[in-house]
N, C-alpha and C. Protein backbone atom coordinates (compact mmCIF):
# COMPACT_ATOMS: atom_id res chain seq x y z
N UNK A 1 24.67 42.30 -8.03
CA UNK A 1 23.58 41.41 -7.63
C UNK A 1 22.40 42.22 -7.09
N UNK A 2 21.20 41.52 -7.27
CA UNK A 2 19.87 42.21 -7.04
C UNK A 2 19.79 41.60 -5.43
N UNK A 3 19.59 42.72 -3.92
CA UNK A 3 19.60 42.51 -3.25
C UNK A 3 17.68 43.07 -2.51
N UNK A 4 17.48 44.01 -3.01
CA UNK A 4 16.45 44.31 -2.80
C UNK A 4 15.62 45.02 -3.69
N UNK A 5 14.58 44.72 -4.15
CA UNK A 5 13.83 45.19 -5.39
C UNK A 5 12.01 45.75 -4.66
N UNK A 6 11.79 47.27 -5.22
CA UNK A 6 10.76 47.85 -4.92
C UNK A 6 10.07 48.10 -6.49
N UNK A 7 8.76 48.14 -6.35
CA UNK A 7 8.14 48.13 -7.31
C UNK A 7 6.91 48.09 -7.27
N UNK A 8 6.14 47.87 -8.57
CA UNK A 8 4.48 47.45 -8.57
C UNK A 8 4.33 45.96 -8.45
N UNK A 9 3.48 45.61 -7.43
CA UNK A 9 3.13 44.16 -8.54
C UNK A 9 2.19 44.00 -8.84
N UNK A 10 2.64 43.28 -10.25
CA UNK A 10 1.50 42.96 -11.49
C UNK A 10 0.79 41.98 -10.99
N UNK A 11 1.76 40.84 -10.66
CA UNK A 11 0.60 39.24 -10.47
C UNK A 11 1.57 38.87 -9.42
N UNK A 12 0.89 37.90 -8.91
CA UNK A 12 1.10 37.04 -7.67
C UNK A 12 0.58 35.65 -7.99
N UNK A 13 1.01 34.98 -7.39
CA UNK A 13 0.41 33.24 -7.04
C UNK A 13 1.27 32.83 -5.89
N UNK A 14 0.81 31.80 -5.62
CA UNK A 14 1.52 31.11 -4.26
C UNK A 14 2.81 30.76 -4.32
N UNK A 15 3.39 30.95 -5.87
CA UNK A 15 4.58 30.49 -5.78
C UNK A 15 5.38 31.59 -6.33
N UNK A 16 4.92 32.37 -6.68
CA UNK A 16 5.76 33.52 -7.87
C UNK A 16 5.16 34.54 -7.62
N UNK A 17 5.44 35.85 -8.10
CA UNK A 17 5.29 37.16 -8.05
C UNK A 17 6.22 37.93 -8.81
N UNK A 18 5.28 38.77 -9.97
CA UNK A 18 6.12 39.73 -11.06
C UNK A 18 6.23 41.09 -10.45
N UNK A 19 7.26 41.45 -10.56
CA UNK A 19 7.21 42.99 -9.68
C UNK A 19 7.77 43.59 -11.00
N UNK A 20 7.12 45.24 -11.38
CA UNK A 20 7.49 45.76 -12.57
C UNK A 20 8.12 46.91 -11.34
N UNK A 21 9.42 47.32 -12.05
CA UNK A 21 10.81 48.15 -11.64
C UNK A 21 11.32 48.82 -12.66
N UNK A 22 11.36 49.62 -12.17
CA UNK A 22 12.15 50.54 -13.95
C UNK A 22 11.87 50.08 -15.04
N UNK A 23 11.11 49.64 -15.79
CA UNK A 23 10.00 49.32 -17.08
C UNK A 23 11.01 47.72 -17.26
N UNK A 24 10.78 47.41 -16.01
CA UNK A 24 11.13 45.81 -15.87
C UNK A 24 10.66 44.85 -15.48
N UNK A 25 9.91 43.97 -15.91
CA UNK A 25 9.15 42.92 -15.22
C UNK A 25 10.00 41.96 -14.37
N UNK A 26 9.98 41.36 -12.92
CA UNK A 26 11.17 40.94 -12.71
C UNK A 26 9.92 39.47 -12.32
N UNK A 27 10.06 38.25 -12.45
CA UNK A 27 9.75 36.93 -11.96
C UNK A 27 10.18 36.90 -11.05
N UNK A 28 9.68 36.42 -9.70
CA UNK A 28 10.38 36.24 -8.18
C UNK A 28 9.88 35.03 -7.58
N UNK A 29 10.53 33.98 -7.53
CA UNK A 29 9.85 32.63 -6.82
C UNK A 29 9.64 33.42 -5.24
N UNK A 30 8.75 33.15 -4.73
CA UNK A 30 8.35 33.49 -2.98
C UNK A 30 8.27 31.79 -2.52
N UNK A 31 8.10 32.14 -1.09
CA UNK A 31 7.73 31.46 -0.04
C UNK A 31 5.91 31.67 -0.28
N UNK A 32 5.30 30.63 0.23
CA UNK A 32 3.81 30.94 0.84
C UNK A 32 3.92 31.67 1.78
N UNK A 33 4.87 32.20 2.58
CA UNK A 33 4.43 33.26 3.76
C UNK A 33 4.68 34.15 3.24
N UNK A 34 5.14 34.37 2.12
CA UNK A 34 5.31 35.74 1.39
C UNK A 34 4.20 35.91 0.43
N UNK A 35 3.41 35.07 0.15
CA UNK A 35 2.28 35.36 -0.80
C UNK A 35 1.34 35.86 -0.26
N UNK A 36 0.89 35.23 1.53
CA UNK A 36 -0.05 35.51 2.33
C UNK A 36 0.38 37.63 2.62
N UNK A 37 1.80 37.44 2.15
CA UNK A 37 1.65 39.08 3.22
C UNK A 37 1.75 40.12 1.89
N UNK A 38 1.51 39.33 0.59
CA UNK A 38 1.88 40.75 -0.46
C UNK A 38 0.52 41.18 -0.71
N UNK A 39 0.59 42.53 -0.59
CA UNK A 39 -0.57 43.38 -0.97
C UNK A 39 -1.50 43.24 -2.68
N UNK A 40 -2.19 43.67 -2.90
CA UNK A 40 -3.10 43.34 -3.60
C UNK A 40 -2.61 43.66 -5.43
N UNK A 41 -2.60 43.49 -6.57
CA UNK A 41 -1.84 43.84 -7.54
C UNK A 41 -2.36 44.98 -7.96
N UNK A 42 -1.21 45.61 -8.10
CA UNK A 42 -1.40 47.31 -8.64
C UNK A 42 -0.80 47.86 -7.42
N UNK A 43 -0.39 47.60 -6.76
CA UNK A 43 0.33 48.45 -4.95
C UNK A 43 1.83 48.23 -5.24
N UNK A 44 2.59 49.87 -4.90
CA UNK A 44 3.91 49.06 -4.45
C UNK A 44 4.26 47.80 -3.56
N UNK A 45 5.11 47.30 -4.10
CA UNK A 45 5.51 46.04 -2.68
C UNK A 45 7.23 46.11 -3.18
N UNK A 46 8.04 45.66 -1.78
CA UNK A 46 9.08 45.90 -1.61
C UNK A 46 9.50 44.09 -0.80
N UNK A 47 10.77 43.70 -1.84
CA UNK A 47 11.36 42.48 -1.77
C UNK A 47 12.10 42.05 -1.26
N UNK A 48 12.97 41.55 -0.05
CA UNK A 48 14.20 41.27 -0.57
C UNK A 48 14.73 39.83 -0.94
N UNK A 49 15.94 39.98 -1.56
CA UNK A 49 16.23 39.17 -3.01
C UNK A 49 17.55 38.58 -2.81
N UNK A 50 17.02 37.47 -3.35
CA UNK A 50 18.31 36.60 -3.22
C UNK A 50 18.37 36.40 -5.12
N UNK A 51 19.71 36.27 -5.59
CA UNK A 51 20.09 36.04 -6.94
C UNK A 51 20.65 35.13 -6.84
N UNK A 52 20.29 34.02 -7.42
CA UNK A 52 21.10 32.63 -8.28
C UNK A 52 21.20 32.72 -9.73
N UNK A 53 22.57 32.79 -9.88
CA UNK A 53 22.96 32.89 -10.97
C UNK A 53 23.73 31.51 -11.48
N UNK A 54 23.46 30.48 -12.43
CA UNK A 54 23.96 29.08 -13.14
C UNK A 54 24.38 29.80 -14.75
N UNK A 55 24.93 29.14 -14.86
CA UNK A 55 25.37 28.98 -16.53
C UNK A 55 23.95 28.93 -17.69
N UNK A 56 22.99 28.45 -16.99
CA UNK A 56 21.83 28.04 -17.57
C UNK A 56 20.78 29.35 -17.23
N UNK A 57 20.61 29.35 -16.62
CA UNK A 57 19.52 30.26 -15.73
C UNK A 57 20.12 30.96 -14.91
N UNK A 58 19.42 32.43 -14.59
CA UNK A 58 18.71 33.23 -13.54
C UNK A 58 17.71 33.49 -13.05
N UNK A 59 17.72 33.40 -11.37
CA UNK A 59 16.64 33.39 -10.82
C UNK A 59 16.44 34.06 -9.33
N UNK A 60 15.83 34.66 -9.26
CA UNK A 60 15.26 35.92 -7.94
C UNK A 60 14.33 35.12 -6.99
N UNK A 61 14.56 34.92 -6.09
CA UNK A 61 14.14 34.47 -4.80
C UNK A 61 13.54 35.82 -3.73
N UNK A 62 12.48 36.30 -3.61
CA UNK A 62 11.73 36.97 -2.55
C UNK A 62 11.28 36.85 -1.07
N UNK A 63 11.59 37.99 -0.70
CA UNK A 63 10.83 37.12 0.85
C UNK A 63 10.56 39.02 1.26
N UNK A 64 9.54 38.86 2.10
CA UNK A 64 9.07 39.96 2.90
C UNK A 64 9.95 40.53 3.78
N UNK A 65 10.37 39.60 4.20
CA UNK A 65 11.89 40.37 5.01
C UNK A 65 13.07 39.70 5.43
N UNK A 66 13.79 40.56 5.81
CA UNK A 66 15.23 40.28 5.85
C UNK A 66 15.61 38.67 6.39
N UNK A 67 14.49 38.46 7.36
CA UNK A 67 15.30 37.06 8.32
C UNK A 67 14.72 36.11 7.52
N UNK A 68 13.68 36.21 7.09
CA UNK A 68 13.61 34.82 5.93
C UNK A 68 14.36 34.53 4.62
N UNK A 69 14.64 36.19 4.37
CA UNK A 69 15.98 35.55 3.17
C UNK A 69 17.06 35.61 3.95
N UNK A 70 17.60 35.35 4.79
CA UNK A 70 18.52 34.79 5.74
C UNK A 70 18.47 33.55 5.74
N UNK A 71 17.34 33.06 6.36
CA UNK A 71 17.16 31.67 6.46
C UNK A 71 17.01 30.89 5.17
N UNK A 72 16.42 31.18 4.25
CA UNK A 72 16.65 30.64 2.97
C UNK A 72 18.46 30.02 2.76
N UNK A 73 19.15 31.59 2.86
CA UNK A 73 20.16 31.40 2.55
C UNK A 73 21.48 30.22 3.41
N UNK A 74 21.05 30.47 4.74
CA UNK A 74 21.29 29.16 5.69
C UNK A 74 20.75 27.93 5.22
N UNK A 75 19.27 27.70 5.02
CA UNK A 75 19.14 26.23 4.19
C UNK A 75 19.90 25.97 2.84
N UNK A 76 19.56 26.50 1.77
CA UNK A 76 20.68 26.25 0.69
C UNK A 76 21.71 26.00 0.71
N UNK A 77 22.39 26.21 1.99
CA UNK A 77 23.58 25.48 2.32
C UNK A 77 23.87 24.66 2.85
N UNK A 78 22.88 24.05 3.31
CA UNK A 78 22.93 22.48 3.67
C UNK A 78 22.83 21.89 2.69
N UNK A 79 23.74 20.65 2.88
CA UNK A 79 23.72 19.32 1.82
C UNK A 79 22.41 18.96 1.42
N UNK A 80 21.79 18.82 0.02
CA UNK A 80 20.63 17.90 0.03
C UNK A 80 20.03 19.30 -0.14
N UNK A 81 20.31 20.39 0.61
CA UNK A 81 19.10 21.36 -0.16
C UNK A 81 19.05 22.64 -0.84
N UNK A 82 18.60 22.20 -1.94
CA UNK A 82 18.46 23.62 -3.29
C UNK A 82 17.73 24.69 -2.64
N UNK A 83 16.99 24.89 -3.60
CA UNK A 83 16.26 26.47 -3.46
C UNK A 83 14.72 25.69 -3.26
N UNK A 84 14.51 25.16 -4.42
CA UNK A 84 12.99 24.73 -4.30
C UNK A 84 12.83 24.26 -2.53
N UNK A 85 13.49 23.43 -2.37
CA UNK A 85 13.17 22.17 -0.78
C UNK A 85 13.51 23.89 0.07
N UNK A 86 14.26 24.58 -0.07
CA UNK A 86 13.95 25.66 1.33
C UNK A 86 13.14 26.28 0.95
N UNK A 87 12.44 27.31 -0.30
CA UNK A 87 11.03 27.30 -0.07
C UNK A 87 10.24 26.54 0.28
N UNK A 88 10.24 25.10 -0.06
CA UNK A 88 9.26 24.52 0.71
C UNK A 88 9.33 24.14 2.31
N UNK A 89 10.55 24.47 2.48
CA UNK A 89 10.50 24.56 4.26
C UNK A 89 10.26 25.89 4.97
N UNK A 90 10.31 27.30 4.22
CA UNK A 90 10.01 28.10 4.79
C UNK A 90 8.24 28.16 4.28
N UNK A 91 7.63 27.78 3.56
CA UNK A 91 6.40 27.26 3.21
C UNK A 91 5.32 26.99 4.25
N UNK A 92 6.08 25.99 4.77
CA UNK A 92 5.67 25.13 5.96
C UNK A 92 5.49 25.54 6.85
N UNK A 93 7.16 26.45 7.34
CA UNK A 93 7.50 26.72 8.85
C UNK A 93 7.50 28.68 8.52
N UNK A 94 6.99 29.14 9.63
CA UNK A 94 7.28 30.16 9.54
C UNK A 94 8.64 30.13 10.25
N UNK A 95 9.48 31.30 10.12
CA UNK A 95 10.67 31.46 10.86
C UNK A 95 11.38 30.93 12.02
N UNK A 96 9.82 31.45 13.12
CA UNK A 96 9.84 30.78 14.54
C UNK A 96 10.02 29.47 14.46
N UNK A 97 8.96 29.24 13.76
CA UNK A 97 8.63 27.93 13.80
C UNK A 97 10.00 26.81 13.59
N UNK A 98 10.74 27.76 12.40
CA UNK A 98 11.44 26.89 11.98
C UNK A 98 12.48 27.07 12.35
N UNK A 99 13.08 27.69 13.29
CA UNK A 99 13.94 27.97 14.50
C UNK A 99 13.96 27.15 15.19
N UNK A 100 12.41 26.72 16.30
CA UNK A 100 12.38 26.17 17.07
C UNK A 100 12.41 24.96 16.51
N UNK A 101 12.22 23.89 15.86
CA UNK A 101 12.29 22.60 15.41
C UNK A 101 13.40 22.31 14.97
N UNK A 102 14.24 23.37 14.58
CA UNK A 102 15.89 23.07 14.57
C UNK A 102 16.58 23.12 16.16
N UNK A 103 16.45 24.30 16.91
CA UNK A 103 17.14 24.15 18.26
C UNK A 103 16.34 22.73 19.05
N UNK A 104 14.92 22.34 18.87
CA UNK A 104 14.53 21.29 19.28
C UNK A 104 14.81 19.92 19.04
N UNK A 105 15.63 20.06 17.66
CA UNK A 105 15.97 18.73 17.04
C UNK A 105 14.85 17.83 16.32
N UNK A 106 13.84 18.37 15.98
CA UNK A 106 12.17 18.22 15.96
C UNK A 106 12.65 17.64 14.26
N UNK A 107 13.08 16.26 14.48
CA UNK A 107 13.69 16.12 12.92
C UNK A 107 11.72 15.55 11.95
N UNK A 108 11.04 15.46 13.03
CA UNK A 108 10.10 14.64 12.21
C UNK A 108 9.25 16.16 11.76
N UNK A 109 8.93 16.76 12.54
CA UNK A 109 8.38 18.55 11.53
C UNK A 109 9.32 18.55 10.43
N UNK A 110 10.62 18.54 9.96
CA UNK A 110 11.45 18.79 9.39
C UNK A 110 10.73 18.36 8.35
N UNK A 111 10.83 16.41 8.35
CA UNK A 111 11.13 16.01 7.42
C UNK A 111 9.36 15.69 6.44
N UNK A 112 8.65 16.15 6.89
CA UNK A 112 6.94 16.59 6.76
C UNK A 112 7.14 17.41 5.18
N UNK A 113 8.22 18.01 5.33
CA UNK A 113 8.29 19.26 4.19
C UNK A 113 8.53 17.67 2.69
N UNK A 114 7.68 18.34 1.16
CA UNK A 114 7.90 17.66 0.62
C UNK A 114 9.80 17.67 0.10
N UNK A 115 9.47 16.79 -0.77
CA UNK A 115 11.31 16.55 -0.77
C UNK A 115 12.24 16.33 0.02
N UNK A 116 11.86 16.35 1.51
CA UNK A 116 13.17 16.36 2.67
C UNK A 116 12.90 14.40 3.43
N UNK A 117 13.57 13.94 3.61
CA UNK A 117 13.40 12.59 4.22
C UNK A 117 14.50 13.20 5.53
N UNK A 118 14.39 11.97 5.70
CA UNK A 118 14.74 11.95 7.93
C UNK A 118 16.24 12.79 7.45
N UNK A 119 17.00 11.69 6.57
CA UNK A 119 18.25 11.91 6.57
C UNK A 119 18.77 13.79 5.98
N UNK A 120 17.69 14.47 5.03
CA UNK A 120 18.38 15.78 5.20
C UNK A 120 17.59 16.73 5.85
N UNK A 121 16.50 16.39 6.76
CA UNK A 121 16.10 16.88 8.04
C UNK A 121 17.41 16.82 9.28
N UNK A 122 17.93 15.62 9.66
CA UNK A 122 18.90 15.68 10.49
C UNK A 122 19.93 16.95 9.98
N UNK A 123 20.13 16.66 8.74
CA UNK A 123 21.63 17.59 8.27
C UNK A 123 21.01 18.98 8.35
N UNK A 124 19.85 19.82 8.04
CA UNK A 124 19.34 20.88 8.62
C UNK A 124 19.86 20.83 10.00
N UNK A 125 18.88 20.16 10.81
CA UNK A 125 19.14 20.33 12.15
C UNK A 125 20.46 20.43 12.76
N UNK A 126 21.23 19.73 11.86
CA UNK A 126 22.94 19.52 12.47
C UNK A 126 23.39 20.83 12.31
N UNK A 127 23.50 21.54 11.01
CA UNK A 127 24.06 22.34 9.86
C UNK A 127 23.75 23.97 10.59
N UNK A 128 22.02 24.19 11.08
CA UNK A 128 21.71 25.01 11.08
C UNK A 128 21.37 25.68 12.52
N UNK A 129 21.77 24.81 13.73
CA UNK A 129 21.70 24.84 14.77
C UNK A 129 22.96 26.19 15.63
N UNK A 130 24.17 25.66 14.58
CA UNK A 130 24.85 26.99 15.20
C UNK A 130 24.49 28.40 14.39
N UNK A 131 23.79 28.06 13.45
CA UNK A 131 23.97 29.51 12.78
C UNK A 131 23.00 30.68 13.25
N UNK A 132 22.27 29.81 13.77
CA UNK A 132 20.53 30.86 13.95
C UNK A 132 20.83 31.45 15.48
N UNK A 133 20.65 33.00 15.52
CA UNK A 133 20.99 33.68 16.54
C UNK A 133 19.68 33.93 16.87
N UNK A 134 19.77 34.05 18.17
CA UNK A 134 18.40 34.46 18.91
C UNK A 134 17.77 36.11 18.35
N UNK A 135 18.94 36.72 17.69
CA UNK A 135 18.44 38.09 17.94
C UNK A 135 18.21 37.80 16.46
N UNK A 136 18.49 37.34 15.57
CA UNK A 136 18.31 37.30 14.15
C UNK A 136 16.51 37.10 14.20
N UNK A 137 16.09 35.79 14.47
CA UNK A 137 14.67 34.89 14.22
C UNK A 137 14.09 35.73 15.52
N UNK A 138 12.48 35.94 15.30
CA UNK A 138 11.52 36.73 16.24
C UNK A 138 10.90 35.01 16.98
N UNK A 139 10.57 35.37 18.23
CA UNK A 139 10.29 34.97 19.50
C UNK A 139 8.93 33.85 18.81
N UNK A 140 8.19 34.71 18.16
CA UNK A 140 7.25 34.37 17.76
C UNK A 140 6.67 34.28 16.23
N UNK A 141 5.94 33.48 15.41
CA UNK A 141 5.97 33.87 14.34
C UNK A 141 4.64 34.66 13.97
N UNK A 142 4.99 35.44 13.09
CA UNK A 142 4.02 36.56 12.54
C UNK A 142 2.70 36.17 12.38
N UNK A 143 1.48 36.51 13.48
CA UNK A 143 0.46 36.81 13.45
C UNK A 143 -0.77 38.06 12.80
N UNK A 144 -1.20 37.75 12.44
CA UNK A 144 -2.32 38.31 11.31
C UNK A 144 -2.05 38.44 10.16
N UNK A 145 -3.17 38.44 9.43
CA UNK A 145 -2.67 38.20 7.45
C UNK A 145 -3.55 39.65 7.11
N UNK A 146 -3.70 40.23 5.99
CA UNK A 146 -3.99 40.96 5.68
C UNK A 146 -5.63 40.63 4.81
N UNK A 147 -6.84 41.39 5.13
CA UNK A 147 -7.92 40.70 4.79
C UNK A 147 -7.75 40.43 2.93
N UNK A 148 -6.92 41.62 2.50
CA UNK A 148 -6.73 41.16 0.79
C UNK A 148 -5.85 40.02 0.57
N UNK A 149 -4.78 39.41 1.57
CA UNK A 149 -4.50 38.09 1.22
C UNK A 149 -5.29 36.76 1.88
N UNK A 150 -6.44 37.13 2.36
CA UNK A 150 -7.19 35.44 2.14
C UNK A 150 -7.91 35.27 1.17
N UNK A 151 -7.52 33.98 1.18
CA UNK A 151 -8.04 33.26 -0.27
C UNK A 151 -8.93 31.69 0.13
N UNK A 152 -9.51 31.31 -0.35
CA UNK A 152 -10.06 30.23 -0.34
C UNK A 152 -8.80 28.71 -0.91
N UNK A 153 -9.65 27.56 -1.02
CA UNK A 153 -8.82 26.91 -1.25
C UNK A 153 -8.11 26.07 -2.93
N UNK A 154 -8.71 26.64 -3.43
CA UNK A 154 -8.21 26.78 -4.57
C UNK A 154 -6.52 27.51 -4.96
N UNK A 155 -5.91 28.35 -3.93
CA UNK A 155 -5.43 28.95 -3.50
C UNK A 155 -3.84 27.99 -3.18
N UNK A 156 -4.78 27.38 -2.02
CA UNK A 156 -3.85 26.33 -1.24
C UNK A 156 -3.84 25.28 -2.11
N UNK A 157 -4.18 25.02 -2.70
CA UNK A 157 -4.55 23.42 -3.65
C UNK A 157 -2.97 24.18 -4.49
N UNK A 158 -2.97 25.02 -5.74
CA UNK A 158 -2.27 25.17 -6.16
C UNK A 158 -1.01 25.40 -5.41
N UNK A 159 -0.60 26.09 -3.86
CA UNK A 159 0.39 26.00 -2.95
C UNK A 159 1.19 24.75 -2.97
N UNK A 160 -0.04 23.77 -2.49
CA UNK A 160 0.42 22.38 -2.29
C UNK A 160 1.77 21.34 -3.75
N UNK A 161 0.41 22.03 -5.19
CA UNK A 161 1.31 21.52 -6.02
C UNK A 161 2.43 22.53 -6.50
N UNK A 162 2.67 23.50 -6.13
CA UNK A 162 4.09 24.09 -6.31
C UNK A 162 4.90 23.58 -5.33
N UNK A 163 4.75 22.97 -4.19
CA UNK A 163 5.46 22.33 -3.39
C UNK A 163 6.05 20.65 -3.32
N UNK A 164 5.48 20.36 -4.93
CA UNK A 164 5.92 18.81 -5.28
C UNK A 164 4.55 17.90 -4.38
N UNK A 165 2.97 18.14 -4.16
CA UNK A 165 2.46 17.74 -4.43
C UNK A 165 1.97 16.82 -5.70
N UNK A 166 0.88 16.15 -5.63
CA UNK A 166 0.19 15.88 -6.60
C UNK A 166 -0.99 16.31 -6.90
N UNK A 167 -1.83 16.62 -7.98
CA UNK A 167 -2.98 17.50 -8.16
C UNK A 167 -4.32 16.71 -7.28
N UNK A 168 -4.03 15.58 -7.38
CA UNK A 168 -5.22 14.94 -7.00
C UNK A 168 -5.23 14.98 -5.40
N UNK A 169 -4.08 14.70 -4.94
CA UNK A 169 -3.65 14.93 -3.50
C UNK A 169 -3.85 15.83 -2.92
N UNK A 170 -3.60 17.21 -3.47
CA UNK A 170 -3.13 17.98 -3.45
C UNK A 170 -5.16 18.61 -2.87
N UNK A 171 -5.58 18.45 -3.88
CA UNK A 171 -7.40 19.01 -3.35
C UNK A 171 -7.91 17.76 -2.22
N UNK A 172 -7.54 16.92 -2.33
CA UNK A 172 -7.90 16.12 -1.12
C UNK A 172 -7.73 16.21 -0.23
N UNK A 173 -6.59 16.71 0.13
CA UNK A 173 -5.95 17.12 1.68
C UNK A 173 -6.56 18.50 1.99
N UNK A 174 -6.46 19.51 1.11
CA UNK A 174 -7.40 20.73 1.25
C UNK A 174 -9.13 20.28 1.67
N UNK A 175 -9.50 19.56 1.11
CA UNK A 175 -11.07 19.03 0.99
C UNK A 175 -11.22 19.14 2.62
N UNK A 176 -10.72 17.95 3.06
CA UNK A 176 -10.70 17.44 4.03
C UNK A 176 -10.48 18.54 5.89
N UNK A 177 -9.41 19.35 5.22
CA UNK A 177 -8.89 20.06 6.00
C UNK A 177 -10.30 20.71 5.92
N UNK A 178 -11.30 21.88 4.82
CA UNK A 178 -12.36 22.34 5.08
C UNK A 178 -13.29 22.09 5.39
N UNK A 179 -13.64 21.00 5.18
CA UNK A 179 -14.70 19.93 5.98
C UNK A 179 -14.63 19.87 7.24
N UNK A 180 -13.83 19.78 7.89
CA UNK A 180 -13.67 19.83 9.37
C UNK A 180 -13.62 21.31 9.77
N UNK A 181 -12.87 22.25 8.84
CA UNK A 181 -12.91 23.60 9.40
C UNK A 181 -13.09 24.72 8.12
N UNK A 182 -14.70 24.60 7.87
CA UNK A 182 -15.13 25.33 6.52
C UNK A 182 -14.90 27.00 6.83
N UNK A 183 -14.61 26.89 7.67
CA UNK A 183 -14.52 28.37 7.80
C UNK A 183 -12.96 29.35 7.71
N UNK A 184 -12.54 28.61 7.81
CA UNK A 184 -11.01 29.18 7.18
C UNK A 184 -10.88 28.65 5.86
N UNK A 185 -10.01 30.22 5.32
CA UNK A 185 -9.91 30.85 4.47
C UNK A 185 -8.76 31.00 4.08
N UNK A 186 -7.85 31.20 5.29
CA UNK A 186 -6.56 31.72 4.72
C UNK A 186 -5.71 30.68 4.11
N UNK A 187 -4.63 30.61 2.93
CA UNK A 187 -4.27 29.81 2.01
C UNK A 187 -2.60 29.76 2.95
N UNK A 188 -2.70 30.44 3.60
CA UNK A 188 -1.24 29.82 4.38
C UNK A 188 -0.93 28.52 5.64
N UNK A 189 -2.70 28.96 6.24
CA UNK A 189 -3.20 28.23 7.36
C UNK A 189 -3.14 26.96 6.88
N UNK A 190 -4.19 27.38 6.03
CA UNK A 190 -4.51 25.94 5.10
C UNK A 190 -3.42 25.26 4.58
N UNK A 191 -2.10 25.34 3.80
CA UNK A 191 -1.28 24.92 3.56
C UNK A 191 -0.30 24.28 4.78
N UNK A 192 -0.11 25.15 5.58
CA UNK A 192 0.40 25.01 7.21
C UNK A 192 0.09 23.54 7.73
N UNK A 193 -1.12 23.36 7.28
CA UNK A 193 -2.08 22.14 8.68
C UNK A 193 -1.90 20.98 7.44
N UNK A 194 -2.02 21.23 6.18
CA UNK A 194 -1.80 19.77 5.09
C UNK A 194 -0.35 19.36 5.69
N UNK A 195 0.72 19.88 5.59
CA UNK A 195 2.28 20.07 5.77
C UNK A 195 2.28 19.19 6.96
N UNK A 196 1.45 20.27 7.97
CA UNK A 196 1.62 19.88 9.71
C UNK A 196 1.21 18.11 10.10
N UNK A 197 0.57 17.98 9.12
CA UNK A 197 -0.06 16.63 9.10
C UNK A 197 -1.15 16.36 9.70
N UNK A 198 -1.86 17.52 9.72
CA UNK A 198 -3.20 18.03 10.50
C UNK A 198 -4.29 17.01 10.00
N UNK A 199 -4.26 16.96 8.68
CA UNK A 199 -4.77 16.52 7.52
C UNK A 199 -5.02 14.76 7.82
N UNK A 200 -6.19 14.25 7.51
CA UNK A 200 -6.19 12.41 7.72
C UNK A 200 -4.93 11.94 6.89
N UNK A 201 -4.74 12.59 5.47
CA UNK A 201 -3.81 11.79 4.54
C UNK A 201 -2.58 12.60 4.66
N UNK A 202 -2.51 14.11 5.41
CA UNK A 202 -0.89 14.37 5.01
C UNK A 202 0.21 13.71 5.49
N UNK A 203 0.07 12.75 6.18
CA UNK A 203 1.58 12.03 6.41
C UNK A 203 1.95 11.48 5.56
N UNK A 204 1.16 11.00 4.47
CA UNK A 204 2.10 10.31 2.92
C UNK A 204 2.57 11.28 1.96
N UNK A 205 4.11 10.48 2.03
CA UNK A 205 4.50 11.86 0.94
C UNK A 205 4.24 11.54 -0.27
N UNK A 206 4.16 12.90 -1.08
CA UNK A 206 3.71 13.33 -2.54
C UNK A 206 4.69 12.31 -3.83
């Protein structure tokens, strides 16, 4: 199994990232907090990797570091949630974040994430409450982005619909969010505050 993969990368988007490895192109679904922190294309960048392997498909899961493919791997094991719904909860939540709304019981942040309703927000919270060690998840979640990963919102618009948005929704809630605050840029923030329900319309789900 592919546990950690170093390489070039070719392309990026908010939802994917090709890393070329030994004259190998590898596809890697990411998190949005992993899109915000990968360096610019043509730079080494270094993965680590989760492998799902089905009868049908293979597929490589990325994350910047170790405790988020941890936590990935803790959500996927809750009832009710695949791979897609915990990227879209580590999407949402950074680590901390999503630490604290589990030890808090904070089922309504939970269930904000698209695809999750009350009922497999609770089963997170139930499921994942003993597993998360204090020394595993950081105190705080990761502050500053790198000036080559901000992006405008075109950025976040496409975030939104890899996350089981809708297209039309999907720039509306961005719209809105810049209108009130034209001056951010970053496509994680921006995705963060649609999610957070920052947004007039993000409390309806997609």
């Amino acid at each position: 199994m592919i546990g950690l993969l170093r390489g070039e990368l070719v392309e990026k988007s908010p939802a994917e990232a090709l890393v070329l490895a030994g004259g190998v192109g590898y596809e890697i679904q990411i998190p949005l907090s992993a899109f915000d922190k990968l360096p610019a294309p043509g730079s080494e960048v270094t993965l680590h990797v989760h492998c799902s392997v089905r009868e049908d498909s293979q597929t490589l899961y990325g994350f910047t570091d170790a405790v988020e493919k941890q936590l990935f791997r803790h959500l996927i094991k809750v009832n009710g949630v695949g791979p897609r719904i915990a990227l879209a909860v580590l999407s949402g939540l950074g680590p901390a974040e999503l630490a604290a709304a589990v030890r808090e019981g904070d089922i309504a942040r939970l269930a904000r994430t698209p695809g999750i309703g009350r009922r497999t927000a609770e089963r997170i919270v139930m499921e994942l409450r003993d597993r998360l060690d204090d020394a595993e998840v950081p105190a705080q979640a990761p502050s500053g982005t790198a000036a080559s990963a901000r992006f405008g919102g075109r950025e976040a618009e496409a975030a939104l619909i890899s996350l089981g948005y809708k297209p039309q929704q999907a720039a509306r809630l961005i719209a809105r969010i810049l209108r009130d605050q034209p001056q951010l840029d970053n496509t994680e923030e921006l995705v963060r505050l649609a999610l957070q329900g920052l947004a007039p319309d993000a409390g309806s789900s997609p």
